[in-house]
Protein backbone atom coordinates (compact mmCIF):
# COMPACT_ATOMS: atom_id res chain seq x y z
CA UNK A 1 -65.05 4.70 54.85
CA UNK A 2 -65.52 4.00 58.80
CA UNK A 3 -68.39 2.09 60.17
CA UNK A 4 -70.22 4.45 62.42
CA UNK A 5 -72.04 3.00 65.68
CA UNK A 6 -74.59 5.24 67.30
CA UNK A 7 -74.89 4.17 71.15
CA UNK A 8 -77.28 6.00 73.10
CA UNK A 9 -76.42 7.03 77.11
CA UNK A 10 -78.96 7.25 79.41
CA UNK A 11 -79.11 8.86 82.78
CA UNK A 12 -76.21 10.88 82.42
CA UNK A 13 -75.29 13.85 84.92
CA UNK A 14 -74.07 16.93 83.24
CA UNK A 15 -70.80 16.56 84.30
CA UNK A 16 -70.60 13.39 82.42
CA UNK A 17 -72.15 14.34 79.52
CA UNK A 18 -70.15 17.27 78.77
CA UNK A 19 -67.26 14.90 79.81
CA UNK A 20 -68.04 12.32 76.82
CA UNK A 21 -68.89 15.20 74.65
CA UNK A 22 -65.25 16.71 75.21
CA UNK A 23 -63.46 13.65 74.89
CA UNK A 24 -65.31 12.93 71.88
CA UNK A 25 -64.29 16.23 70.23
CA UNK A 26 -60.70 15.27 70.99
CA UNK A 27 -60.87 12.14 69.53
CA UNK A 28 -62.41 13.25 66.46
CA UNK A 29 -59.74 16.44 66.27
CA UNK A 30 -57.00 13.32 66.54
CA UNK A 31 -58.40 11.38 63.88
CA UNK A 32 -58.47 14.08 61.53
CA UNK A 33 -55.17 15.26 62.60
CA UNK A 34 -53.52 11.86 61.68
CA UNK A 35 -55.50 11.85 58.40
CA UNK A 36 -53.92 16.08 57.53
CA UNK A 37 -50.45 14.40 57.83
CA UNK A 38 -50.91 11.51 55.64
CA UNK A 39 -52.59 13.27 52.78
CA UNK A 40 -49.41 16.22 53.41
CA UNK A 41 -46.98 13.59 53.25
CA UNK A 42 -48.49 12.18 50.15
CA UNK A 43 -48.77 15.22 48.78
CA UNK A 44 -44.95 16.01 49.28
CA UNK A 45 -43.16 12.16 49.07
CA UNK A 46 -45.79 10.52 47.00
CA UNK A 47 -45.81 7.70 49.02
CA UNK A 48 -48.08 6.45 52.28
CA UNK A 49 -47.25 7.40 55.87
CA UNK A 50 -47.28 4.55 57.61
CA UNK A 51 -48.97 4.53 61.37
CA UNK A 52 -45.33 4.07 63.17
CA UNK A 53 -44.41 7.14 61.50
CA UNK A 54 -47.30 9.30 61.87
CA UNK A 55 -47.97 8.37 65.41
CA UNK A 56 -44.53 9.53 65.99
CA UNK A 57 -45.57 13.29 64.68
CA UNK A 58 -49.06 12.85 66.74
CA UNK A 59 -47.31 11.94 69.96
CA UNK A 60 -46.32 15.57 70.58
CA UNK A 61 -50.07 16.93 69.99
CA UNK A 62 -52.28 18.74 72.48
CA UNK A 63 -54.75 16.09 71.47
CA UNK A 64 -52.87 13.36 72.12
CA UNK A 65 -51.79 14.17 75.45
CA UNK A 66 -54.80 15.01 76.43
CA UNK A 67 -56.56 11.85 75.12
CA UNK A 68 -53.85 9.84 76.68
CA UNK A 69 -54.44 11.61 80.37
């Protein structure tokens, strides 16, 4: 289970909002793309993907690059 910190921004222009709002959609899409291939391989080895391995596979996403931009 992850610890979830709720931080609120104030006096934000809408630029930067929508900024932190996009970014934060990224992340999220990341995170649950990392989690799809550990429970696949699971699912097809029957062991754990370790985080060498699987950031390997995520280092060609859309989400990643963009993230990493």
């Amino acid at each position: 289970m992850y610890l979830t910190i709720k931080q609120q921004v104030k006096h934000l222009s809408k630029e930067d909002y929508r900024s932190i709002k996009e970014l934060c959609h990224i992340a999220k899409n990341l995170t649950n793309q990392a989690i799809y291939n550990i429970r696949q391989h699971y699912f097809a080895e029957g062991k754990y993907l370790n985080y060498e391995k699987n950031y390997a596979l995520l280092k060609s996403s859309d989400n990643y690059r963009t993230l990493n931009s």
